[in-house]
Every structure is written in C-alpha cells, then in structure tokens.
Protein backbone atom coordinates (compact mmCIF):
# COMPACT_ATOMS: atom_id res chain seq x y z
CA UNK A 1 83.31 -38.86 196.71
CA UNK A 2 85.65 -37.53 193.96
CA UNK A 3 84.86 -34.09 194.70
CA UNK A 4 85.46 -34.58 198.22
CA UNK A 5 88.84 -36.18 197.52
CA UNK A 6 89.67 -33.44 195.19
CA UNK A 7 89.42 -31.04 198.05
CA UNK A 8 91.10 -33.19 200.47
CA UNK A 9 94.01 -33.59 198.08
CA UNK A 10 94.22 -30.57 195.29
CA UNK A 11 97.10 -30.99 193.88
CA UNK A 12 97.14 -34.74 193.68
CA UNK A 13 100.22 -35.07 195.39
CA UNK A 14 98.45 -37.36 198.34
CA UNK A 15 96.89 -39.70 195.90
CA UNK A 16 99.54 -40.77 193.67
CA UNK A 17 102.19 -41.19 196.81
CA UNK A 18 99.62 -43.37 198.56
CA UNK A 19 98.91 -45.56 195.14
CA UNK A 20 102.90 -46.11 194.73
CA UNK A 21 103.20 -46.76 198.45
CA UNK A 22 99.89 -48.65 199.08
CA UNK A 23 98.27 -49.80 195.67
CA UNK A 24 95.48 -48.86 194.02
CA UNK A 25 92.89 -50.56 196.28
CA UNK A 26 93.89 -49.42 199.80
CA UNK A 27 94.79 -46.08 198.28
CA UNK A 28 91.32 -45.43 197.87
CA UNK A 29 90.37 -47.04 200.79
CA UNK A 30 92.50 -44.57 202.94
CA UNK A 31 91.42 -41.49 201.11
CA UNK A 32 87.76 -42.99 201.37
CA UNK A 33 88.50 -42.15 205.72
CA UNK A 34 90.02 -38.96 204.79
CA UNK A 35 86.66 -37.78 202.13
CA UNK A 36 84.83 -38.75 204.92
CA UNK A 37 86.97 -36.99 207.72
CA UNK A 38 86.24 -33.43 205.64
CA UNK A 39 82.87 -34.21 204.91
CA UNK A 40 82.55 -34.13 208.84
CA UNK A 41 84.13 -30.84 208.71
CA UNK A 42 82.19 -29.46 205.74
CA UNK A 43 78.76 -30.78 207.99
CA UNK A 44 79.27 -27.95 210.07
CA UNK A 45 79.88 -25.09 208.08
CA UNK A 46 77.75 -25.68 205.45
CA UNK A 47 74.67 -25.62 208.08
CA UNK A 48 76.79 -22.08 209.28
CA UNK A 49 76.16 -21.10 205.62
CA UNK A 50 72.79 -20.77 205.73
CA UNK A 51 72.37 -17.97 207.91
CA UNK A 52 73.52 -14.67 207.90
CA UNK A 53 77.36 -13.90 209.12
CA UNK A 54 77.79 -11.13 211.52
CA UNK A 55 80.97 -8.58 210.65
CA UNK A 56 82.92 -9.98 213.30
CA UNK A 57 82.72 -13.62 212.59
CA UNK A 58 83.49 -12.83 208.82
CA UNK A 59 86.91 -11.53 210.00
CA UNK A 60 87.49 -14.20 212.02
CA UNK A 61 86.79 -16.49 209.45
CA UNK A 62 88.89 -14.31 206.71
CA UNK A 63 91.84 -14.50 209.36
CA UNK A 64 91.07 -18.39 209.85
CA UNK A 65 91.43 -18.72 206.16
CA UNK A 66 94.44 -17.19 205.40
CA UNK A 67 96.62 -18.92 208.46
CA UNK A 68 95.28 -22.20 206.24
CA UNK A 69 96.39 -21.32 203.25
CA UNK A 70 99.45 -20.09 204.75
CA UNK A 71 100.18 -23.65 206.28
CA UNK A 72 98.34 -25.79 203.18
CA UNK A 73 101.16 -24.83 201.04
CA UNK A 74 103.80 -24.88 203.01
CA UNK A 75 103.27 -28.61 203.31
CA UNK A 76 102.22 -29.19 200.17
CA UNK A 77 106.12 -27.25 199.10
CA UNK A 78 107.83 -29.19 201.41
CA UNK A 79 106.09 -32.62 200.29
CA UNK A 80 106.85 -31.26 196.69
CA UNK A 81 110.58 -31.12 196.78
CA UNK A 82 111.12 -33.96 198.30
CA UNK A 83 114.02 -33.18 201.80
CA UNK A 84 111.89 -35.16 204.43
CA UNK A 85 112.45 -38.26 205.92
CA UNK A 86 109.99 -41.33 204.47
CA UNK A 87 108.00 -40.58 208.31
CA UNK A 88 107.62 -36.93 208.24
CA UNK A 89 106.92 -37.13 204.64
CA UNK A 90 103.96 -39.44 205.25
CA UNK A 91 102.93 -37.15 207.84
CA UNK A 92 103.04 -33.76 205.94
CA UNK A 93 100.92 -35.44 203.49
CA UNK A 94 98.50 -36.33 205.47
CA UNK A 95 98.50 -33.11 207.90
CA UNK A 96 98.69 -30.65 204.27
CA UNK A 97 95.98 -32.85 202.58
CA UNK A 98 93.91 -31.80 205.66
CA UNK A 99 94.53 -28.00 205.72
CA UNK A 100 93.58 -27.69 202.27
CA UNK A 101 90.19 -29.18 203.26
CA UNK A 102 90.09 -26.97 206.21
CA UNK A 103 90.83 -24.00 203.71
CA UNK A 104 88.35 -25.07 201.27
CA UNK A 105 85.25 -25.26 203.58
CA UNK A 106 86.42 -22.17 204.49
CA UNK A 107 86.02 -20.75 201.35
CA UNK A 108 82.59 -22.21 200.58
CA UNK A 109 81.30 -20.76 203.83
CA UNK A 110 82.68 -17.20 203.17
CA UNK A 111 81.68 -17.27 199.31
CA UNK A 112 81.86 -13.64 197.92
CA UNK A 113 83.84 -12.57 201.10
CA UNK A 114 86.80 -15.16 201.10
CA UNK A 115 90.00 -13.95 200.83
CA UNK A 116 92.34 -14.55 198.02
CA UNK A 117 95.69 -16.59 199.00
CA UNK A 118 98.83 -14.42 199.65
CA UNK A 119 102.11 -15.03 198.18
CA UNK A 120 104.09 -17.12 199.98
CA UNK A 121 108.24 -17.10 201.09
CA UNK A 122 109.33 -19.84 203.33
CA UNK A 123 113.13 -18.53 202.92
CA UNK A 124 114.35 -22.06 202.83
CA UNK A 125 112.21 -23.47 205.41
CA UNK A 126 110.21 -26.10 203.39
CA UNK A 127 114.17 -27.48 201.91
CA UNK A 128 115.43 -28.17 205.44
CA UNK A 129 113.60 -31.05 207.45
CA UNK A 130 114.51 -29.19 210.52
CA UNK A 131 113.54 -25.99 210.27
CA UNK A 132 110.19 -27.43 208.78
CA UNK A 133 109.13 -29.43 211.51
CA UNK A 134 110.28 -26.70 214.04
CA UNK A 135 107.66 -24.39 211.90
CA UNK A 136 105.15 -26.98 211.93
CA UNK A 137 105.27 -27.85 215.40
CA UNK A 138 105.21 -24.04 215.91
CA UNK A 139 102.06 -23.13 213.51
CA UNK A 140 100.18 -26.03 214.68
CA UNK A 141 100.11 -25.32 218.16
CA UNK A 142 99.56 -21.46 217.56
CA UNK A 143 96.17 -22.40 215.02
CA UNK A 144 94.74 -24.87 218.63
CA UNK A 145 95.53 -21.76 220.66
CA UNK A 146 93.86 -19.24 218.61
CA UNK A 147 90.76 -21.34 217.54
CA UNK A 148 90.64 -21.39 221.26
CA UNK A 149 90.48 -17.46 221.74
CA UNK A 150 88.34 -17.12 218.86
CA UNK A 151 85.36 -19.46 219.63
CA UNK A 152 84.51 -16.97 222.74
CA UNK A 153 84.17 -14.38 220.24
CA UNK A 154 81.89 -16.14 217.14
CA UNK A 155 78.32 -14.72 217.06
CA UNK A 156 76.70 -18.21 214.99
CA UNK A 157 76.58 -20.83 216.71
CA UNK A 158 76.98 -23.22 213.83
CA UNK A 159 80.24 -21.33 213.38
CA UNK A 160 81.16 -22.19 216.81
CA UNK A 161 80.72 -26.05 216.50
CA UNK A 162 82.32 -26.18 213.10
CA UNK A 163 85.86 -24.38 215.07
CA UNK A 164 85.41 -26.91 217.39
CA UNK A 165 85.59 -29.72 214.71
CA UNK A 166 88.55 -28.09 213.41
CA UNK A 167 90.21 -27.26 217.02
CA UNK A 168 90.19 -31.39 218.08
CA UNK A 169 91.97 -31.69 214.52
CA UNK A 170 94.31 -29.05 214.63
CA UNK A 171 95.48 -30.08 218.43
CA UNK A 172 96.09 -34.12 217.16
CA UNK A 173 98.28 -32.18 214.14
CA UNK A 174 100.23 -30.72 216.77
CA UNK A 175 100.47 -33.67 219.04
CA UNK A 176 101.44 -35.72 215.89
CA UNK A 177 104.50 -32.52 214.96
CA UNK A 178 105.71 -32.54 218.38
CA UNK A 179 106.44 -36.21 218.25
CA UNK A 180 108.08 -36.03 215.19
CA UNK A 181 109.82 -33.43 217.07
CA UNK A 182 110.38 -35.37 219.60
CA UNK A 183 108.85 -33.32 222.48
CA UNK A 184 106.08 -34.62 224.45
CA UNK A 185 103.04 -33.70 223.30
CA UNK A 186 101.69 -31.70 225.91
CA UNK A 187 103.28 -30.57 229.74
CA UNK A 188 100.35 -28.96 231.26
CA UNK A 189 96.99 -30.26 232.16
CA UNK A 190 95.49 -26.19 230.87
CA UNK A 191 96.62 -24.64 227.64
CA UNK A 192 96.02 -20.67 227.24
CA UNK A 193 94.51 -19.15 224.73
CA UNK A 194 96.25 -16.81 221.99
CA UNK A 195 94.42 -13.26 220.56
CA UNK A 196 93.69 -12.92 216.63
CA UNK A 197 96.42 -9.77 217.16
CA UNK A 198 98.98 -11.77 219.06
CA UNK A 199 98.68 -14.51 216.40
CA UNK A 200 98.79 -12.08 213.13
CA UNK A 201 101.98 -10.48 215.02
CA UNK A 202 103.61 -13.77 215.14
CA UNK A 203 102.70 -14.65 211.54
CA UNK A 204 104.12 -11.74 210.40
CA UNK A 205 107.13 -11.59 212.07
CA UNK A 206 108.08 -15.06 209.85
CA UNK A 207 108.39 -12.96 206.84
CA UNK A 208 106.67 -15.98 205.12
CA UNK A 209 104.06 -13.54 203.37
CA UNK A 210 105.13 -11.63 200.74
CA UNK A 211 103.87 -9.25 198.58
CA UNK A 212 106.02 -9.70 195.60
CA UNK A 213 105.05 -13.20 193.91
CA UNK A 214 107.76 -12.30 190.88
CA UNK A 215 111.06 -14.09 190.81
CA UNK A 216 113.83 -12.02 190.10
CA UNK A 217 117.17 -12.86 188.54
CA UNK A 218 120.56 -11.45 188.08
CA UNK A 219 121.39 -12.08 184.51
CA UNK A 220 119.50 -10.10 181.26
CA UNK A 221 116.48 -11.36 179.99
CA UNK A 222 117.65 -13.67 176.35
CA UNK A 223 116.00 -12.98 173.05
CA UNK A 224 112.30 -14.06 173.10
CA UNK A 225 110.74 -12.85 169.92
C-alpha cells in the first residue's frame, strides 16, 4: 500500500494536508480509497503491458502521458502556493493526486518508450484562483473528449478498457471543476469527440510548455567562489 500511495501522492503534499485536516487515522483511511482507486487503474494497464504495443497506440499513449503530466503539476503548483479557497484547494488535491497516478501507470505501461515531462509555464495561472479553475474546467473536459476520440483508434484491447477506466474518472473531474465553476455540469444528453491534432493545437496554443526550464534574472550574477 505505501507504494501505491506514493504514486497517488508524489510529492507528499496530499498526505500531510489530509493528516493536519483529518488526523492521522482517517488520513490513512482516505488515502487507503484513493491506493485502491489507482490500483483499479493500474489493473488495466498492467494486463495491457504484457503484450506487444502497436506504433499507433504507443503515440497515443506518449500523447496521453504528456497532457497528464501537463495537468499533474499544474495542480500540484497551484496546491503548492497556496491562492485557493479551503474548497477548491481540497479539490485540486484530490483531482492532482489522481493525475499523477494516471501519469504514473502511464509510464509503467510505456517503459523504455515513455516520454520525459516537459517544462512547464502557467504564466500566472496556478497564482490566480480564477484563471485556475477556468483552466481546469477547460483541460478536464478536453482530456473526456479526447480519450473519447482516441479509444476508436487503440489496437489492444486491454488498452482500450484501461482509457475507459480513466475516461469515467476524467469526466467526474470535470463535473466536479465545473461546479466549482459554477456551471452545470453537463447541457447536452451527447458529447463529441475531440482529435489527438485538435487537442495538441489547443495545448499548445496555452503557451504552458516551454522549452526553456532556466530562470532568468535582470541583475549580475554575485561572487560565488
């Protein structure tokens, strides 16, 4: 169970909020649900693991794996400085602690082939409880569309029931953003898909990944020897 928890909850951050909040015992109680909420994620793609991936489900699954990463830190930054609200703190806990278990399974079933995490600018997004639950709301609903487009396209079919663990999860995050939002959490009775292309467009166009991890200042370096 503690290796399960330490991929539910990486950094930590989820544990020692819930102990202060909760106590010891029904800390570990409630991450007990969550160990066992991954584990019923993991199920899946570890039985995908054992057979061979075709080239197109590997890019799916490298695509997959970045958006997670992509939205794994961002609420583990926002969580991390501390501008939400005591509700949609508790909830980008929770929502975060799961990514990062979506993004580790991920990982484990790629192996050799998993991408390495990007570098990541939210330009201010993850300081302003706005503008973060706007992206959340936004990034949730765009992972249940395009798990949607994607599972017509897997070639495993462990691969396939594995996105469809992750799809019911992903489309409760976004019902649970959208309240926070306050918008309803659906208005039609169909949802459409969106394409791996349209998706990567829209990720792109946030200017969230960056290829410069180095922080840069304005004043000369002081004497270091």
């Amino acid at each position: 169970m503690t290796a399960m928890l330490d991929d539910v909850d990486p950094t930590g951050t989820l544990r020692g909020g819930l102990e202060e909040a909760l106590g010891t015992t029904r800390c570990r109680f409630l991450l007990g649900l969550l160990g066992a909420a991954a584990a019923a994620v993991a199920g899946p793609l570890d039985t995908a693991r054992a057979g061979t991936l075709s080239e197109g489900d590997v890019s799916i699954l490298q695509f997959d794996l970045q958006f997670e990463y992509l939205q794994a830190t961002m609420y583990s930054e926002a969580v991390r400085l501390g501008h939400l609200s005591h509700d949609v703190h508790a909830v980008a806990r929770v929502i975060g602690a799961h990514e990062w278990a979506h993004a580790r399974a991920l990982h484990g079933l790629l192996g050799s082939r998993a991408v390495k995490r990007a570098h990541f600018d939210y330009h201010g997004v993850t300081e302003h409880q706005d503008a973060f639950v706007k992206t959340a709301v936004a990034f949730e609903d765009l992972t249940a569309a395009l798990l949607k487009y994607q599972a017509l396209r897997l070639d495993s079919k462990s691969v396939l029931a594995a996105a469809a663990s992750l799809h019911s999860v992903e489309a409760r995050h976004a019902a649970w953003m959208r309240r926070l939002a306050g918008r309803v959490p659906t208005v039609t009775a169909f949802d459409e898909p969106t394409s791996q292309d349209a998706a990567k467009g829209l990720i792109l166009n946030t200017g969230f990944v960056s290829s410069d991890p180095k922080t840069h200042g304005s004043g000369a370096p002081g004497f270091t020897g």
